[in-house]
PDB file of N, CA and C in Angstrom:
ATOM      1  N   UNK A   1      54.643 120.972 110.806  1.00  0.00           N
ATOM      2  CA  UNK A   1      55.987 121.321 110.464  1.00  0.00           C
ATOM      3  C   UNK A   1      56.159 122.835 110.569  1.00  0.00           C
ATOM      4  N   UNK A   2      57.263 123.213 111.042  1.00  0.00           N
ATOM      5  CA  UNK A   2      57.837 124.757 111.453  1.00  0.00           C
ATOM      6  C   UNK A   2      58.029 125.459 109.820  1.00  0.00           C
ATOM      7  N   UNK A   3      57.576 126.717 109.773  1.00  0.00           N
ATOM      8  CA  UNK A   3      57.893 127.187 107.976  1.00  0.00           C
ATOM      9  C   UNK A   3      59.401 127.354 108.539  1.00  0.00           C
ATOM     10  N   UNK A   4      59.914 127.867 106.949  1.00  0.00           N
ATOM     11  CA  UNK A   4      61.578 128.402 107.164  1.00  0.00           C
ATOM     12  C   UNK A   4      61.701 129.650 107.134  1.00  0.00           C
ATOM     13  N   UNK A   5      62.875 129.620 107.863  1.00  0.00           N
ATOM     14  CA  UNK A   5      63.200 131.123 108.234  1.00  0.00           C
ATOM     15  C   UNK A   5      63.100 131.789 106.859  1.00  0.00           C
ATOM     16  N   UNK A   6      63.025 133.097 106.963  1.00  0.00           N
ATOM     17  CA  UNK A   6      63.430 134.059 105.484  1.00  0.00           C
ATOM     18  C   UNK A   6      64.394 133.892 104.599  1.00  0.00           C
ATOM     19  N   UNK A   7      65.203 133.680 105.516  1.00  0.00           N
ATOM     20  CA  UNK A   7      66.745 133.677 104.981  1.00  0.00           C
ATOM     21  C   UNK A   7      67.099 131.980 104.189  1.00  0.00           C
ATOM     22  N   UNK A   8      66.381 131.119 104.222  1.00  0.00           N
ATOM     23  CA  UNK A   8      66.308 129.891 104.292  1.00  0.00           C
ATOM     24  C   UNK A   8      65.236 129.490 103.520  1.00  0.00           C
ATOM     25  N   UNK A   9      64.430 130.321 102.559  1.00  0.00           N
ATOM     26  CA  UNK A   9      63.841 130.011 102.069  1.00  0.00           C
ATOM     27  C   UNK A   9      63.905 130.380 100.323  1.00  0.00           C
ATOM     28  N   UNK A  10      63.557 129.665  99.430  1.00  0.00           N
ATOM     29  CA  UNK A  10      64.136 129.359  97.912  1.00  0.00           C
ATOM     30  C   UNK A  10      63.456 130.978  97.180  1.00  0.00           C
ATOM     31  N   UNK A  11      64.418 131.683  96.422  1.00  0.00           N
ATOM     32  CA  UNK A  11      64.132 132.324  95.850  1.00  0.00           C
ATOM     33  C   UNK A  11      63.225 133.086  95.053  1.00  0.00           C
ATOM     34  N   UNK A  12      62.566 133.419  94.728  1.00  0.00           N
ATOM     35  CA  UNK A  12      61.729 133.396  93.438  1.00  0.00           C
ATOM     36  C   UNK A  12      62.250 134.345  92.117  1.00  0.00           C
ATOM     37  N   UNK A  13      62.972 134.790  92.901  1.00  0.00           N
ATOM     38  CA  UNK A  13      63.537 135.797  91.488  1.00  0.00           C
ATOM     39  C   UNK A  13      65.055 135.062  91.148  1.00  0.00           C
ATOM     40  N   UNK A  14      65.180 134.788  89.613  1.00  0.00           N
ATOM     41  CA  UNK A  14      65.893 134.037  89.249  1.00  0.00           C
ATOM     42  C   UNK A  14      66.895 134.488  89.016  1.00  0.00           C
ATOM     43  N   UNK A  15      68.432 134.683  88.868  1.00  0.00           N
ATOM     44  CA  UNK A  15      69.155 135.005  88.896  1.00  0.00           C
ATOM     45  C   UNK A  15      69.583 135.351  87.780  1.00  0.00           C
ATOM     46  N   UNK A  16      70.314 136.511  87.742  1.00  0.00           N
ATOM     47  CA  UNK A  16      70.220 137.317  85.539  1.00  0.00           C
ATOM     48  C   UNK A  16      71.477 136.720  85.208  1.00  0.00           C
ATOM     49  N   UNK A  17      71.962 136.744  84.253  1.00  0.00           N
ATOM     50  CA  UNK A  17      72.776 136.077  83.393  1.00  0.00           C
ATOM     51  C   UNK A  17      74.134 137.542  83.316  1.00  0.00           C
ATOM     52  N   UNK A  18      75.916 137.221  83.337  1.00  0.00           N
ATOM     53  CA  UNK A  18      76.059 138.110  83.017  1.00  0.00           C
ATOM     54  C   UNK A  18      76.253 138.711  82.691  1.00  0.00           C
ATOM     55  N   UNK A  19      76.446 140.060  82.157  1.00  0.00           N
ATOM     56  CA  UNK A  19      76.377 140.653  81.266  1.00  0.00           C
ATOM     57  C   UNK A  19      77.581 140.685  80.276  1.00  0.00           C
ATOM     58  N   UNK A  20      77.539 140.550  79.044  1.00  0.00           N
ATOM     59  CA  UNK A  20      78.349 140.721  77.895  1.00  0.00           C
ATOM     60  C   UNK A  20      78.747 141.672  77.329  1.00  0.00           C
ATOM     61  N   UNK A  21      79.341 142.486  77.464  1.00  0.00           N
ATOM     62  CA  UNK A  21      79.271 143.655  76.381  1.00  0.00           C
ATOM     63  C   UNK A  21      80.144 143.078  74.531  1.00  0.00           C
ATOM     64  N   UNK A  22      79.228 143.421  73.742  1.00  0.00           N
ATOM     65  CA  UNK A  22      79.924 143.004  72.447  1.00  0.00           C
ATOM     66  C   UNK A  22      80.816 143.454  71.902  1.00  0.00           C
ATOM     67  N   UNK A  23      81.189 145.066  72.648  1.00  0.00           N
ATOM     68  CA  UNK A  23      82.133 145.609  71.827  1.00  0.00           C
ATOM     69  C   UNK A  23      83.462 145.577  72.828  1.00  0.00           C
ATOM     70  N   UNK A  24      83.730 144.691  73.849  1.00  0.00           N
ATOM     71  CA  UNK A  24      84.747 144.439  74.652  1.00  0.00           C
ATOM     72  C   UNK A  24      85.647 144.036  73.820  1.00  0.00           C
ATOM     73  N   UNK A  25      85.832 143.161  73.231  1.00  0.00           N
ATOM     74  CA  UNK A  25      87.086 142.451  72.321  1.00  0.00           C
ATOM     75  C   UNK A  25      87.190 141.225  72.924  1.00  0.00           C
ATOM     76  N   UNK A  26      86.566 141.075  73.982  1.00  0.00           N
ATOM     77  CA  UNK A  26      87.040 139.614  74.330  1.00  0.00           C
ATOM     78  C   UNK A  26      85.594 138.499  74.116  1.00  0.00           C
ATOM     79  N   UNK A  27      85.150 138.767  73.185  1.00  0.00           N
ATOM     80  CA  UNK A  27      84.140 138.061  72.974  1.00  0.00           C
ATOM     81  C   UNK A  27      84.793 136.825  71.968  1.00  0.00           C
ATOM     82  N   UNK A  28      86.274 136.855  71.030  1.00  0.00           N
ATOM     83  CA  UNK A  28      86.560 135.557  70.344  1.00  0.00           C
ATOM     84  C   UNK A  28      87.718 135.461  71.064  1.00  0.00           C
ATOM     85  N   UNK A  29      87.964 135.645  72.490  1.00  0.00           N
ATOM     86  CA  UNK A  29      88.817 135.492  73.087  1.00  0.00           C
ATOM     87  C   UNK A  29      89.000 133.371  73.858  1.00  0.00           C
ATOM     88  N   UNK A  30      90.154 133.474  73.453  1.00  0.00           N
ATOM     89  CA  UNK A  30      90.029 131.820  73.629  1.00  0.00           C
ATOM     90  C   UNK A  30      91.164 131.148  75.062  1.00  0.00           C
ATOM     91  N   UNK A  31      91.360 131.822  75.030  1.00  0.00           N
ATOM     92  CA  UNK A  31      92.581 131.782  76.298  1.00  0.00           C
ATOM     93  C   UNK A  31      93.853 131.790  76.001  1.00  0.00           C
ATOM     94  N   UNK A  32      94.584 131.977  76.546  1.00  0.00           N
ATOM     95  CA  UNK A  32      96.196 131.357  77.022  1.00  0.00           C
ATOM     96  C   UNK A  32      96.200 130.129  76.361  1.00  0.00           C
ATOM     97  N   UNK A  33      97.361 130.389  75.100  1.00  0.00           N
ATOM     98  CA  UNK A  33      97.666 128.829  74.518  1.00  0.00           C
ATOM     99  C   UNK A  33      96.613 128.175  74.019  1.00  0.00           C
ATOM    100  N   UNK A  34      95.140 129.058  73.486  1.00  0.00           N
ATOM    101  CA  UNK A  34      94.232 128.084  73.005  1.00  0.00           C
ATOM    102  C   UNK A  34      94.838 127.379  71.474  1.00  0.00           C
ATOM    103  N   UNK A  35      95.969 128.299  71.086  1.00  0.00           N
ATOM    104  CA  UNK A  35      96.445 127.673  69.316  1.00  0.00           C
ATOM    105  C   UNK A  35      97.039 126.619  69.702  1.00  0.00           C
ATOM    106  N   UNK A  36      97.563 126.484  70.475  1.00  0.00           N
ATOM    107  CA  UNK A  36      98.273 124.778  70.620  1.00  0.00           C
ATOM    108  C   UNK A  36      97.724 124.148  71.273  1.00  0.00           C
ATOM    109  N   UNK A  37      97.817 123.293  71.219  1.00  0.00           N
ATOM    110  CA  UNK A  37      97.150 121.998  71.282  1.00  0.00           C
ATOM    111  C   UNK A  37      97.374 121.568  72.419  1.00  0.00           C
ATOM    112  N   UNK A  38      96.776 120.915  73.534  1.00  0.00           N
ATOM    113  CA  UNK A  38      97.189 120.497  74.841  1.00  0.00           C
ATOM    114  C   UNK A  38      98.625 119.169  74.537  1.00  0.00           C
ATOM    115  N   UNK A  39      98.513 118.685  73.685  1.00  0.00           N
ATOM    116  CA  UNK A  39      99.256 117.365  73.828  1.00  0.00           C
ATOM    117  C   UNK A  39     100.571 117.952  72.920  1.00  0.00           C
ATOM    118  N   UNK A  40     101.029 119.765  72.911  1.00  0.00           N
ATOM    119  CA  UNK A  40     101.599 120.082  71.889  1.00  0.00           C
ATOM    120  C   UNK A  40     103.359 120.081  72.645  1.00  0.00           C
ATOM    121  N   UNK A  41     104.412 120.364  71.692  1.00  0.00           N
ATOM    122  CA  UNK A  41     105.515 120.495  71.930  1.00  0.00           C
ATOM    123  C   UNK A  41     106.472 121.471  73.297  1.00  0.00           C
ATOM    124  N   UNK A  42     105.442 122.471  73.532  1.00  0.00           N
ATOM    125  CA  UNK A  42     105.556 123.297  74.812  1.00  0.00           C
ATOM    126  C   UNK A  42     104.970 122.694  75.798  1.00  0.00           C
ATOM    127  N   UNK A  43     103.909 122.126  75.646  1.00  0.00           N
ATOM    128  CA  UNK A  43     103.472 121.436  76.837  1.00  0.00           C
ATOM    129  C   UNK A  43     104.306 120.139  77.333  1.00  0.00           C
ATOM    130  N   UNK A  44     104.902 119.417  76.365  1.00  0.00           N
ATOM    131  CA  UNK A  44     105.620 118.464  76.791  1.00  0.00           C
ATOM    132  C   UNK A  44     106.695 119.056  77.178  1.00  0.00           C
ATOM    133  N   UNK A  45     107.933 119.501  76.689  1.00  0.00           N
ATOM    134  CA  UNK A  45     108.495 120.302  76.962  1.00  0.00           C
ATOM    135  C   UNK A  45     108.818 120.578  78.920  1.00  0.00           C
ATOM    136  N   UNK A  46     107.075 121.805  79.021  1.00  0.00           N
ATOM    137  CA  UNK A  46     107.036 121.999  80.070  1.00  0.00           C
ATOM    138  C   UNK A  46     106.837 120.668  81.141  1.00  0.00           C
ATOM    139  N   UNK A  47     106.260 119.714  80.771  1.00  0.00           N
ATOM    140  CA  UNK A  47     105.977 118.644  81.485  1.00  0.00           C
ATOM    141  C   UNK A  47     107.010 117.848  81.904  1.00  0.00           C
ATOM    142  N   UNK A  48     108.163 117.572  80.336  1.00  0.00           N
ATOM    143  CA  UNK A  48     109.401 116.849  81.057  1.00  0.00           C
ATOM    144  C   UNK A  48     110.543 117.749  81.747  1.00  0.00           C
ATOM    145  N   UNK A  49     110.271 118.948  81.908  1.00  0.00           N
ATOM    146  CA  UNK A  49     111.353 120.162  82.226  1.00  0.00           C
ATOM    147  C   UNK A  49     110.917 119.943  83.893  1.00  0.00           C
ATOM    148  N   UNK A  50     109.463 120.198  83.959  1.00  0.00           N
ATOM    149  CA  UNK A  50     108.966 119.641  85.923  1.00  0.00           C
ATOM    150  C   UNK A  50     109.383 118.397  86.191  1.00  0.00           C
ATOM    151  N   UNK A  51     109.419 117.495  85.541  1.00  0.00           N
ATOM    152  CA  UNK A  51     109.540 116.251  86.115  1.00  0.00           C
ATOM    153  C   UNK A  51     110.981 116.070  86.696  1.00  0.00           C
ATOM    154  N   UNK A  52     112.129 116.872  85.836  1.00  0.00           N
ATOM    155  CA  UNK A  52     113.253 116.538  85.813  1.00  0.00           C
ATOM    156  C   UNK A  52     113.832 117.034  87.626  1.00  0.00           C
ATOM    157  N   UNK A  53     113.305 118.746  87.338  1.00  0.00           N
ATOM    158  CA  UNK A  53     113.736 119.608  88.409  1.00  0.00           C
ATOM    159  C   UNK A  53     112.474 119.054  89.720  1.00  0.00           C
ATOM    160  N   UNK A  54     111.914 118.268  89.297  1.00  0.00           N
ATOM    161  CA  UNK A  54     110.988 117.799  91.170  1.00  0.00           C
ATOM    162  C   UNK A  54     112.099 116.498  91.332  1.00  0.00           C
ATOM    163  N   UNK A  55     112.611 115.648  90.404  1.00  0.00           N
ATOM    164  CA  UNK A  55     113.140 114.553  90.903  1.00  0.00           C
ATOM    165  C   UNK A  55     114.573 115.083  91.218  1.00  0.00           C
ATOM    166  N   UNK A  56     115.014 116.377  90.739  1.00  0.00           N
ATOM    167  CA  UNK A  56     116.548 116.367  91.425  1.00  0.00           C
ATOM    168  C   UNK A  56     115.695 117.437  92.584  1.00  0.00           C
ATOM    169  N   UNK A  57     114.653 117.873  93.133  1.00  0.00           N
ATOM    170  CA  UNK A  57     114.687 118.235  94.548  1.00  0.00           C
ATOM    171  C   UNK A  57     114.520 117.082  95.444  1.00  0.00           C
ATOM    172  N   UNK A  58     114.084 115.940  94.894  1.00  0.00           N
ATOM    173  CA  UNK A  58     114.489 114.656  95.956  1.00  0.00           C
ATOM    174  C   UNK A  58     115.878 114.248  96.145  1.00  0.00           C
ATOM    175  N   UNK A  59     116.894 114.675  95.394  1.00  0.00           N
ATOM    176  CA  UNK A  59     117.995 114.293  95.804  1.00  0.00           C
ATOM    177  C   UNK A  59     119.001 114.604  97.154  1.00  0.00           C
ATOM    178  N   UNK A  60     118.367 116.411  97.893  1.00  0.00           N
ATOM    179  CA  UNK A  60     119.039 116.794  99.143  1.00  0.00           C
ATOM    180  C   UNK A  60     119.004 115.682  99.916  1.00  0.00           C
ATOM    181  N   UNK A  61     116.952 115.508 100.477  1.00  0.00           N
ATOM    182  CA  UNK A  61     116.820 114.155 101.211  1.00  0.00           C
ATOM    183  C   UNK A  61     117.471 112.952 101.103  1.00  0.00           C
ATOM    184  N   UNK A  62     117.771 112.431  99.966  1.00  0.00           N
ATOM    185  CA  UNK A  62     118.147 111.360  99.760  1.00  0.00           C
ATOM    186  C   UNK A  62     119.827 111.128 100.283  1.00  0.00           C
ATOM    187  N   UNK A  63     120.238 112.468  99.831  1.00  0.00           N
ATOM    188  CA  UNK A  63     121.953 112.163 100.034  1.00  0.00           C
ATOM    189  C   UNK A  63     121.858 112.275 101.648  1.00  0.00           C
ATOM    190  N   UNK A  64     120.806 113.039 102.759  1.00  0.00           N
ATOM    191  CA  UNK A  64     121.021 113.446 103.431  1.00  0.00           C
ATOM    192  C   UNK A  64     121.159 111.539 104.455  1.00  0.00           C
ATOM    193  N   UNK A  65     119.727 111.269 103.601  1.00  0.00           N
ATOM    194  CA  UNK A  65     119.752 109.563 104.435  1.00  0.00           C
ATOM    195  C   UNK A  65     121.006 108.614 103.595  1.00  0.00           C
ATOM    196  N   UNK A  66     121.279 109.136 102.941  1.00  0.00           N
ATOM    197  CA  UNK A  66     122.912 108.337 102.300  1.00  0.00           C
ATOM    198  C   UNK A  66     123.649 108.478 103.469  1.00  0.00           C
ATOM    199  N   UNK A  67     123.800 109.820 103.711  1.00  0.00           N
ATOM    200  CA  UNK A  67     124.967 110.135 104.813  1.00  0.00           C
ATOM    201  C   UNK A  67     124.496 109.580 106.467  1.00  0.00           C
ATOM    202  N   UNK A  68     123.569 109.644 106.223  1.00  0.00           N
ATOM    203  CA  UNK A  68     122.891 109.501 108.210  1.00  0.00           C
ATOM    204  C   UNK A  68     123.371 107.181 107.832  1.00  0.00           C
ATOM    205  N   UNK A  69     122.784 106.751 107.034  1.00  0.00           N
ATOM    206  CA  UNK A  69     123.122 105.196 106.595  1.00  0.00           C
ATOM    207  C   UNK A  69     124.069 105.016 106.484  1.00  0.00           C
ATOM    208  N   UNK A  70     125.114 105.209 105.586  1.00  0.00           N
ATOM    209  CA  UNK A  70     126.611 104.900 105.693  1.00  0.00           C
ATOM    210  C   UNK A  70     127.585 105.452 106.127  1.00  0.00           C
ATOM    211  N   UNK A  71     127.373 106.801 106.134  1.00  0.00           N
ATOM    212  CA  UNK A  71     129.019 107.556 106.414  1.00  0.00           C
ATOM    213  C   UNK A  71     128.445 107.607 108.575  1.00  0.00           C
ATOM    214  N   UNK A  72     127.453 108.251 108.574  1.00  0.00           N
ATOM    215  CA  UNK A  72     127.209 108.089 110.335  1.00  0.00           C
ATOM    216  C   UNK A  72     127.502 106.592 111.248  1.00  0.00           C
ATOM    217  N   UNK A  73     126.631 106.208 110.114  1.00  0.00           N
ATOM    218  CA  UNK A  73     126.826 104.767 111.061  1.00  0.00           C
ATOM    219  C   UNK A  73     127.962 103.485 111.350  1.00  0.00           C
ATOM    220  N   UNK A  74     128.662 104.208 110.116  1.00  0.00           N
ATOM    221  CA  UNK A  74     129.513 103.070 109.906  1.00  0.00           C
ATOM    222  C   UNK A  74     130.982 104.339 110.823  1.00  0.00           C
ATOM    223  N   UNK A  75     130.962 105.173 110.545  1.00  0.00           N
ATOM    224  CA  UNK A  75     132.159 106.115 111.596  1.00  0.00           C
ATOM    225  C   UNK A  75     133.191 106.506 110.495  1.00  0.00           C
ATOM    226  N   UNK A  76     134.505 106.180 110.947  1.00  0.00           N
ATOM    227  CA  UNK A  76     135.388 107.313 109.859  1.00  0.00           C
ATOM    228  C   UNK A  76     135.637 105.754 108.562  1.00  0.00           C
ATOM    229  N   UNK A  77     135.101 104.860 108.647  1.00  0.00           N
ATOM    230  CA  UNK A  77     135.322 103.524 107.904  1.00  0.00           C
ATOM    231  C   UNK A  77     134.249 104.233 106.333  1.00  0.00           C
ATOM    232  N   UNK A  78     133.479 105.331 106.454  1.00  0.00           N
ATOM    233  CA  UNK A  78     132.566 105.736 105.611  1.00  0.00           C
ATOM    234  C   UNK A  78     133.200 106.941 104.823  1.00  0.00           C
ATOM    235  N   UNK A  79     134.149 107.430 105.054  1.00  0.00           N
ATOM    236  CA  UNK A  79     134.684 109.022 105.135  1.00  0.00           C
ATOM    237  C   UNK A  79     135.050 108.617 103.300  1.00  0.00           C
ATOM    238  N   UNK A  80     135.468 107.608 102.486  1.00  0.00           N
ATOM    239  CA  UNK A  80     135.356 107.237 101.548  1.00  0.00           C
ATOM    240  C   UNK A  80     133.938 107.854 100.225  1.00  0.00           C
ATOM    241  N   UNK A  81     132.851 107.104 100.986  1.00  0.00           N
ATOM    242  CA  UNK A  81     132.012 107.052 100.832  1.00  0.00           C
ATOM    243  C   UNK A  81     130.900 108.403 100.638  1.00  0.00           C
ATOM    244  N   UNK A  82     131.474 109.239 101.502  1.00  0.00           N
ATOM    245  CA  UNK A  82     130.739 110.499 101.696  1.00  0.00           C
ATOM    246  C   UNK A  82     131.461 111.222 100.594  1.00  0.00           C
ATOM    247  N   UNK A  83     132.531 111.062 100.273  1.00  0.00           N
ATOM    248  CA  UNK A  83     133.439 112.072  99.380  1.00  0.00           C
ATOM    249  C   UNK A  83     132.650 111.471  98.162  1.00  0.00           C
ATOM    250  N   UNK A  84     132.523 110.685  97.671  1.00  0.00           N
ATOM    251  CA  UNK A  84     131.609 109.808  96.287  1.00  0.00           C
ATOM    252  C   UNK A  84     130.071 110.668  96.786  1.00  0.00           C
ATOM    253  N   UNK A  85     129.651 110.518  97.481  1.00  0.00           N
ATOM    254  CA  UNK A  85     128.401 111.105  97.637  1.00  0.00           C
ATOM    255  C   UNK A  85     128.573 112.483  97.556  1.00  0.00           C
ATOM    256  N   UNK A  86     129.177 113.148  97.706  1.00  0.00           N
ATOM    257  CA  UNK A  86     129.735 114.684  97.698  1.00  0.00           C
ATOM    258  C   UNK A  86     129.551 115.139  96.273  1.00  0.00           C
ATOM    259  N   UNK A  87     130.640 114.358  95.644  1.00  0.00           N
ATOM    260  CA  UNK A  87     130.953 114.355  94.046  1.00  0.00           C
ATOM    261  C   UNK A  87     129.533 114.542  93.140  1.00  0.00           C
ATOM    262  N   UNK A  88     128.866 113.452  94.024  1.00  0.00           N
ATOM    263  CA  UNK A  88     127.323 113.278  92.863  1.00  0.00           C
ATOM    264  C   UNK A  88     126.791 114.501  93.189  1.00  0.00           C
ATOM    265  N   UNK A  89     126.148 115.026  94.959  1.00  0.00           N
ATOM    266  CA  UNK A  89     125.809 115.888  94.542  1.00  0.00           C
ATOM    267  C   UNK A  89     126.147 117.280  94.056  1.00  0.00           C
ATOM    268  N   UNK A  90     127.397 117.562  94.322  1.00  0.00           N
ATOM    269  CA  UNK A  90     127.386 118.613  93.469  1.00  0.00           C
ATOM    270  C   UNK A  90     126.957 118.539  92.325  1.00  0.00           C
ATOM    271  N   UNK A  91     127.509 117.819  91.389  1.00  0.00           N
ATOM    272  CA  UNK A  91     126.910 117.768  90.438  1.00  0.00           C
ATOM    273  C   UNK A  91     125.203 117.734  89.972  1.00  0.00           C
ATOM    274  N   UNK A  92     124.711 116.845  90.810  1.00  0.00           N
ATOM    275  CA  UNK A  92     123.105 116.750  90.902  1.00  0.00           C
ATOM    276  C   UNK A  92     122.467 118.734  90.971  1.00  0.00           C
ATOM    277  N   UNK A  93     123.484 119.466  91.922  1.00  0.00           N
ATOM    278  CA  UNK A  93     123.134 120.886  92.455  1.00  0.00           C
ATOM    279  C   UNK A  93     123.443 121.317  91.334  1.00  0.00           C
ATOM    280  N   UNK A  94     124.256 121.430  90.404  1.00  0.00           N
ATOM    281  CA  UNK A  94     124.671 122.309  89.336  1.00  0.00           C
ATOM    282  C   UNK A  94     124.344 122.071  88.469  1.00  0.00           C
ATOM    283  N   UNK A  95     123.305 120.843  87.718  1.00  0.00           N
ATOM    284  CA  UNK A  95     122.642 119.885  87.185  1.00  0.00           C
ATOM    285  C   UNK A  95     121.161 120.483  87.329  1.00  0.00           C
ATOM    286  N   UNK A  96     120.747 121.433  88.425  1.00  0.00           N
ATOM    287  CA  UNK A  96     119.462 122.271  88.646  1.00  0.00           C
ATOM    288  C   UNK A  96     119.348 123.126  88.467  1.00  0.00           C
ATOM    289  N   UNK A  97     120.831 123.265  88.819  1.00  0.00           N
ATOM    290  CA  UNK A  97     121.119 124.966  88.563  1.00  0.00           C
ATOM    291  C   UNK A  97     120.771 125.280  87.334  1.00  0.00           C
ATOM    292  N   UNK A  98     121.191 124.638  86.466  1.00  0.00           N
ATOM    293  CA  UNK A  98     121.181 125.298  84.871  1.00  0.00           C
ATOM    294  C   UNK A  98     119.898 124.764  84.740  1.00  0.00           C
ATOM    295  N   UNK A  99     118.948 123.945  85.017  1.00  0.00           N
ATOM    296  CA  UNK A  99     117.950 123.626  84.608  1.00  0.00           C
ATOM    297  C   UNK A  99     117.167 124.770  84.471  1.00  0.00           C
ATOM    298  N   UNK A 100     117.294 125.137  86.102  1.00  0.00           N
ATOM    299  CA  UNK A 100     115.992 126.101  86.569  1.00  0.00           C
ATOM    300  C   UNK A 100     116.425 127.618  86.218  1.00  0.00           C
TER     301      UNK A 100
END
């Protein structure tokens, strides 16, 4: 069997640990939000506040295949239809607006 290259071969000097200094201040340092609790009132909060503003960014797409499905295909027999779809989204847009 061929030995291994240098570069390819296992260490012997072990790798140091690193260094701490004690008088940093961040030695009872606990993170960002370690006082609350993961399952706490900001976190939900933040959790149902994303959920809300990702499901009204599905709404452009959606109105966009509303409009390409009924108001395109069907011709000016849809022109009804698009004005109702209009209505929602604005509202859906100004409905983000204040969210975000």
């Amino acid at each position: 069997m061929l030995p291994l290259p240098k570069y390819l071969r296992p260490s012997k000097i072990a790798p140091r640990p690193p260094r701490v200094c004690a008088d940093s201040g961040f030695a009872d340092y606990e993170g960002p939000g370690a006082r609350e609790q993961a399952g706490g009132p900001v976190f939900r909060e933040v959790l149902l506040m994303s959920f809300f503003v990702n499901m009204l960014a599905l709404a452009i797409p959606i109105f966009v295949q509303q409009v390409y499905d009924r108001v395109v295909a069907h011709g000016t027999t849809g022109i009804n239809t698009l004005y109702g779809l209009m209505i929602g989204m604005i509202f859906v847009l100004i409905f983000d607006f204040v969210l975000r």
